[in-house]
N, C-alpha and C. Protein backbone atom coordinates (compact mmCIF):
# COMPACT_ATOMS: atom_id res chain seq x y z
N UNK A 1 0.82 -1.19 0.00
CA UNK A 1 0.00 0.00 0.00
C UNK A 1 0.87 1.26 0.00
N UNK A 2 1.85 1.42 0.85
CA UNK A 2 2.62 2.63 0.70
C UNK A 2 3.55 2.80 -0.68
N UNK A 3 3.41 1.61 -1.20
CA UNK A 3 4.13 1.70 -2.68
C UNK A 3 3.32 2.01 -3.34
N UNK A 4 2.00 1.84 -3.35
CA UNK A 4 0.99 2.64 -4.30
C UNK A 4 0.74 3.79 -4.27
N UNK A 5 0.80 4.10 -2.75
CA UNK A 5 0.73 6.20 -2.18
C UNK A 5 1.81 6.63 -2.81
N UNK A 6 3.17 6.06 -2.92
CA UNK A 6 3.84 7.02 -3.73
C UNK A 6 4.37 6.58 -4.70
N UNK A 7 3.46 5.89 -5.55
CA UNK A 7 3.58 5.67 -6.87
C UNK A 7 4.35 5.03 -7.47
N UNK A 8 4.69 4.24 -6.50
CA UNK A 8 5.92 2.99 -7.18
C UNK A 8 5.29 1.71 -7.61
N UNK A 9 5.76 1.70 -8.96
CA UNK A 9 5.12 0.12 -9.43
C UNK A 9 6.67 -0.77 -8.59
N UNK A 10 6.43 -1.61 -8.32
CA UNK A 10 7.29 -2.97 -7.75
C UNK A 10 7.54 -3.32 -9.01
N UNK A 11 8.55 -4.00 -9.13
CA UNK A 11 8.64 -5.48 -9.95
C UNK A 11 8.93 -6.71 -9.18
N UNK A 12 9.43 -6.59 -7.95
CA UNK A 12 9.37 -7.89 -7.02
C UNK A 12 9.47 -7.57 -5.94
N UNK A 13 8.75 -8.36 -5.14
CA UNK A 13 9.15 -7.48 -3.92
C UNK A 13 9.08 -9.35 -3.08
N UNK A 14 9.81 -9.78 -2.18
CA UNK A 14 10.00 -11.10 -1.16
C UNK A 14 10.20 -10.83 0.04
N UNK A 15 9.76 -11.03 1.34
CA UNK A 15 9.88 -11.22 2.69
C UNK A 15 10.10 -12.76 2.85
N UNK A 16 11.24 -12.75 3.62
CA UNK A 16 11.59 -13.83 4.18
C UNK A 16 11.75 -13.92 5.83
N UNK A 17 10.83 -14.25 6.34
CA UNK A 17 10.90 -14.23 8.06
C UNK A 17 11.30 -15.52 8.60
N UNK A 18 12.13 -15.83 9.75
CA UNK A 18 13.04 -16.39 10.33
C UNK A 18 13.06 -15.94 11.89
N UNK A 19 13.02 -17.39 12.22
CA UNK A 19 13.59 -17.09 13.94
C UNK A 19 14.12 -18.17 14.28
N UNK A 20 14.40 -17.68 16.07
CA UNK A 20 15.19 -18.61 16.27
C UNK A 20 14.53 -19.14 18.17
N UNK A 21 14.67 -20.11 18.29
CA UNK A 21 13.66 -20.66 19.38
C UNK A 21 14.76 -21.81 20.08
N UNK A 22 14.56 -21.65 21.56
CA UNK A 22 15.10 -22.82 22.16
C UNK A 22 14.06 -23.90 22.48
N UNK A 23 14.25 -25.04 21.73
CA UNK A 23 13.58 -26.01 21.82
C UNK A 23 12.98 -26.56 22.72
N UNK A 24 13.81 -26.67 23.96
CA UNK A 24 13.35 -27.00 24.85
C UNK A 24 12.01 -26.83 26.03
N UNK A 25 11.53 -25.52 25.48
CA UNK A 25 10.29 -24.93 26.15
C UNK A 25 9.45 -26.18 24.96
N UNK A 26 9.72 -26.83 23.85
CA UNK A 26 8.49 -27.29 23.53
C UNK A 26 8.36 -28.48 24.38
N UNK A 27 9.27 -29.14 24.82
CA UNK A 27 9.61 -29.95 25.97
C UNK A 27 9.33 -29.75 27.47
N UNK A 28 9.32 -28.91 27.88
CA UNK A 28 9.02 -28.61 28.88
C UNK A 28 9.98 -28.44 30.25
N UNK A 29 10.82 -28.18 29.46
CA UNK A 29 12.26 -28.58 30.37
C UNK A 29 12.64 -27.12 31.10
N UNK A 30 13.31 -26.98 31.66
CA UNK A 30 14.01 -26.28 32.60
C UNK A 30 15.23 -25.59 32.54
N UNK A 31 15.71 -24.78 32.83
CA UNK A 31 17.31 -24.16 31.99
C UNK A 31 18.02 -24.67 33.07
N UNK A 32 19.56 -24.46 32.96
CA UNK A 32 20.02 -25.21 34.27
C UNK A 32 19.78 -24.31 35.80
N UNK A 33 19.03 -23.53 36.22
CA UNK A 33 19.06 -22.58 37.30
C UNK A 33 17.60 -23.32 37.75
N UNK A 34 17.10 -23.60 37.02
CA UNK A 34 15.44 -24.69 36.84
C UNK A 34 14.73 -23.76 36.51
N UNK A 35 14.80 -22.22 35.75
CA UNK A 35 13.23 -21.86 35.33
C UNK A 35 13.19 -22.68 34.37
N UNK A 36 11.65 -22.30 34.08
CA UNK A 36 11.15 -22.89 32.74
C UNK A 36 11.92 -22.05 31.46
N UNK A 37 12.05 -23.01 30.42
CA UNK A 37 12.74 -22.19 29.04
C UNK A 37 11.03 -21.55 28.41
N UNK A 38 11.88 -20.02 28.05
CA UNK A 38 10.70 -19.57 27.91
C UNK A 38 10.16 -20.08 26.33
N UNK A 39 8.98 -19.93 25.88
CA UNK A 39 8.53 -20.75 24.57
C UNK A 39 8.54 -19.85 23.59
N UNK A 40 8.75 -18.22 23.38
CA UNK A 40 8.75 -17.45 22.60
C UNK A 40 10.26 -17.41 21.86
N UNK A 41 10.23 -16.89 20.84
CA UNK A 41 11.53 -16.64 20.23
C UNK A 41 12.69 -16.01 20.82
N UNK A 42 13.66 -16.33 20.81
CA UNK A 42 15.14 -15.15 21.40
C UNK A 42 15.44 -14.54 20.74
N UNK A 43 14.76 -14.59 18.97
CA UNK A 43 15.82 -13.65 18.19
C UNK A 43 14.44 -13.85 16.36
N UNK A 44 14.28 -12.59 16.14
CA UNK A 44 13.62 -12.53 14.94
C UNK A 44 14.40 -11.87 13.74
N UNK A 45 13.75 -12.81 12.66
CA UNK A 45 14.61 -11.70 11.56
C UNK A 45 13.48 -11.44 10.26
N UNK A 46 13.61 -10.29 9.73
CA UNK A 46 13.22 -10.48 8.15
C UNK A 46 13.85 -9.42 7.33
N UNK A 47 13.74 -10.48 6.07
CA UNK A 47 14.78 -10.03 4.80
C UNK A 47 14.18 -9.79 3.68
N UNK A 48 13.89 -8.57 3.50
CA UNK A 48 13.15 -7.90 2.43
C UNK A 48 14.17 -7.65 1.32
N UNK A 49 13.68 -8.36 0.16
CA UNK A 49 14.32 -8.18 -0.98
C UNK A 49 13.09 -7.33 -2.06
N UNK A 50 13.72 -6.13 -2.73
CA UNK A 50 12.71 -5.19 -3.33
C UNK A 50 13.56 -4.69 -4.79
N UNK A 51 12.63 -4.00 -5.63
CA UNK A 51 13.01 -3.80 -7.03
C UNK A 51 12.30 -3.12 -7.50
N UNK A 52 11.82 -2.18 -8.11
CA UNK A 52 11.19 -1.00 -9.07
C UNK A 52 12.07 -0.25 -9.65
N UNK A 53 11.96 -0.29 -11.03
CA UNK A 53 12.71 0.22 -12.37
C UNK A 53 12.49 1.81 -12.29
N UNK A 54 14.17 2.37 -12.32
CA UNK A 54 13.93 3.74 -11.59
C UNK A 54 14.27 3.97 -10.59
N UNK A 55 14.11 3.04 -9.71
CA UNK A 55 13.84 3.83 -8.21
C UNK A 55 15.07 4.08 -7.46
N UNK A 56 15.51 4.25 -6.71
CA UNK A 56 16.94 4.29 -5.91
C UNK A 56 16.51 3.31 -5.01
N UNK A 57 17.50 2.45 -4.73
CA UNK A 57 17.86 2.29 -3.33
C UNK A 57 17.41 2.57 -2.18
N UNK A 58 17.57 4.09 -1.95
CA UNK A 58 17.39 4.35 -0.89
C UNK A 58 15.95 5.05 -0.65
N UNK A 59 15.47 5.34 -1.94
CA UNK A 59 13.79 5.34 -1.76
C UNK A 59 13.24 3.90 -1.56
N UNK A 60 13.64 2.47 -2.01
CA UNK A 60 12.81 1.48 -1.84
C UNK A 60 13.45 1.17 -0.23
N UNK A 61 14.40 1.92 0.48
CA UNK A 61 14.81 1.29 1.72
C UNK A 61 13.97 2.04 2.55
N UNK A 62 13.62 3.54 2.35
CA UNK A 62 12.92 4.42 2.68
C UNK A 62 11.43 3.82 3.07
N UNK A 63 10.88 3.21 1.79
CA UNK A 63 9.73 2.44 1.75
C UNK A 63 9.28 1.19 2.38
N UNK A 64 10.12 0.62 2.72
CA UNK A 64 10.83 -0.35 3.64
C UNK A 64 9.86 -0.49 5.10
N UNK A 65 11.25 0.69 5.30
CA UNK A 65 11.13 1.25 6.82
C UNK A 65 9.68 1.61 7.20
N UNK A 66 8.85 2.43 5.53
CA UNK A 66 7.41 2.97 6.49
C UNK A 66 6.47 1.97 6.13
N UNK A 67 6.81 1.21 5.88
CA UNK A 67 5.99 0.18 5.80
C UNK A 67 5.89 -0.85 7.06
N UNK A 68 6.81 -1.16 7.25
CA UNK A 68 7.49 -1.92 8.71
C UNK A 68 6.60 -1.24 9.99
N UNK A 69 6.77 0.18 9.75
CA UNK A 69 6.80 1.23 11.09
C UNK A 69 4.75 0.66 10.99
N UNK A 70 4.28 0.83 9.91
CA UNK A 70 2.51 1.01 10.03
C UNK A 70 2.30 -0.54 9.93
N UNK A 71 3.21 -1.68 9.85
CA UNK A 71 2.96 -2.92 10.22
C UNK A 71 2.13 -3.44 11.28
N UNK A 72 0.85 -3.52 11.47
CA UNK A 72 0.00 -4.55 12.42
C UNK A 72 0.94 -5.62 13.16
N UNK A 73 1.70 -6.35 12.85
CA UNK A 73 2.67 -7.52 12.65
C UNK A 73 3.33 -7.27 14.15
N UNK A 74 4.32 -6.01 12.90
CA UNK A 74 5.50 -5.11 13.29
C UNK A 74 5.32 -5.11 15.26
N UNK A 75 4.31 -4.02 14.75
CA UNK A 75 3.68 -3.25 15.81
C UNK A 75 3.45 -4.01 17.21
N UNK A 76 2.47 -5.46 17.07
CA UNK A 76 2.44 -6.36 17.95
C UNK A 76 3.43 -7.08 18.85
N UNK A 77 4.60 -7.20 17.99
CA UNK A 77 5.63 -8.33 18.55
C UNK A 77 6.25 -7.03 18.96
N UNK A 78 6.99 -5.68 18.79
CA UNK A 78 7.46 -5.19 18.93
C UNK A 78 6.71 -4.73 20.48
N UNK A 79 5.50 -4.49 20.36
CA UNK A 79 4.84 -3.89 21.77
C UNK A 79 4.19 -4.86 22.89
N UNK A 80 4.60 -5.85 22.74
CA UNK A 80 4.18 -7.26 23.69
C UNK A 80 2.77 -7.40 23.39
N UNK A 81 1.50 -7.26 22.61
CA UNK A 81 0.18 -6.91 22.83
C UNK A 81 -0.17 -7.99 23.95
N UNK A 82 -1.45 -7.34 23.97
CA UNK A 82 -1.82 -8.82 25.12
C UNK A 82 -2.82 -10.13 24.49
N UNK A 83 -2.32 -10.93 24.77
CA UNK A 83 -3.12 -12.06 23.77
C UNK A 83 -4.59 -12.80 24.68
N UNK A 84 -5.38 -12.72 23.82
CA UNK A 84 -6.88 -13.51 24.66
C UNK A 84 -6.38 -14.93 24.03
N UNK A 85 -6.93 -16.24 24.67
CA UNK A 85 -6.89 -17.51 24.32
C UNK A 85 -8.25 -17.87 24.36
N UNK A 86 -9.00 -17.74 23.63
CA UNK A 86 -10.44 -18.46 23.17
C UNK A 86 -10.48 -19.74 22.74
N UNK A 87 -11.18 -20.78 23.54
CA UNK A 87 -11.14 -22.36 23.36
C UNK A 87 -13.08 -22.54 22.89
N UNK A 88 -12.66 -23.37 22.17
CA UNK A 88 -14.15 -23.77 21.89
C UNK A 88 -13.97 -25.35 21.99
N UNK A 89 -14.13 -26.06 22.85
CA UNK A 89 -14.11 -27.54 22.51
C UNK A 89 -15.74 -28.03 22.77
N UNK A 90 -16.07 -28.99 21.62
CA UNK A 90 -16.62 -29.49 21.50
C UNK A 90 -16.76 -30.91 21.79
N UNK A 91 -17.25 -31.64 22.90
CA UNK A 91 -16.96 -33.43 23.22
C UNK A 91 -18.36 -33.73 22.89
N UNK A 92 -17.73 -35.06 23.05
CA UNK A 92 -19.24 -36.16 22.27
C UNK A 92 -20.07 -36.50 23.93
């Protein structure tokens, strides 16, 4: 969307997101001090690869950034939101 506000046609644009997790919280295990390992990520990444004929560099890095910044995504993981857990189970 912000590539359309300022008028940039793309020719490719790829996100590649990546993390990195200690396994052991899916286990249930303990670090050696005995807390629990926590189950969220220690470390996030993403790798935006971008292209529009014309453009500089540093306008598609520009574009990047404000795109990232008005990210829903972004915004969440960056600000802890608070999460509801809604269960619906259904038994026989």
């Amino acid at each position: 969307m912000v590539a359309a506000e300022q008028h940039i046609d793309l020719e490719s644009l790829e996100v590649l997101a990546s993390s990195r997790s200690d396994t052991r919280s899916l286990l249930g295990m303990d670090d050696d001090d005995g807390t629990p390992v926590p189950a969220g990520p220690s470390y996030l990444q993403m790798l935006v690869r971008i292209s529009a004929h014309g453009v500089s560099a540093t306008r598609l890095y520009e574009l990047v950034h404000e795109a990232y910044r008005r990210s829903p995504v972004a915004c969440a993981l960056k600000g802890g939101a608070s999460v509801a857990l809604l269960i619906e189970a259904n038994a026989d």
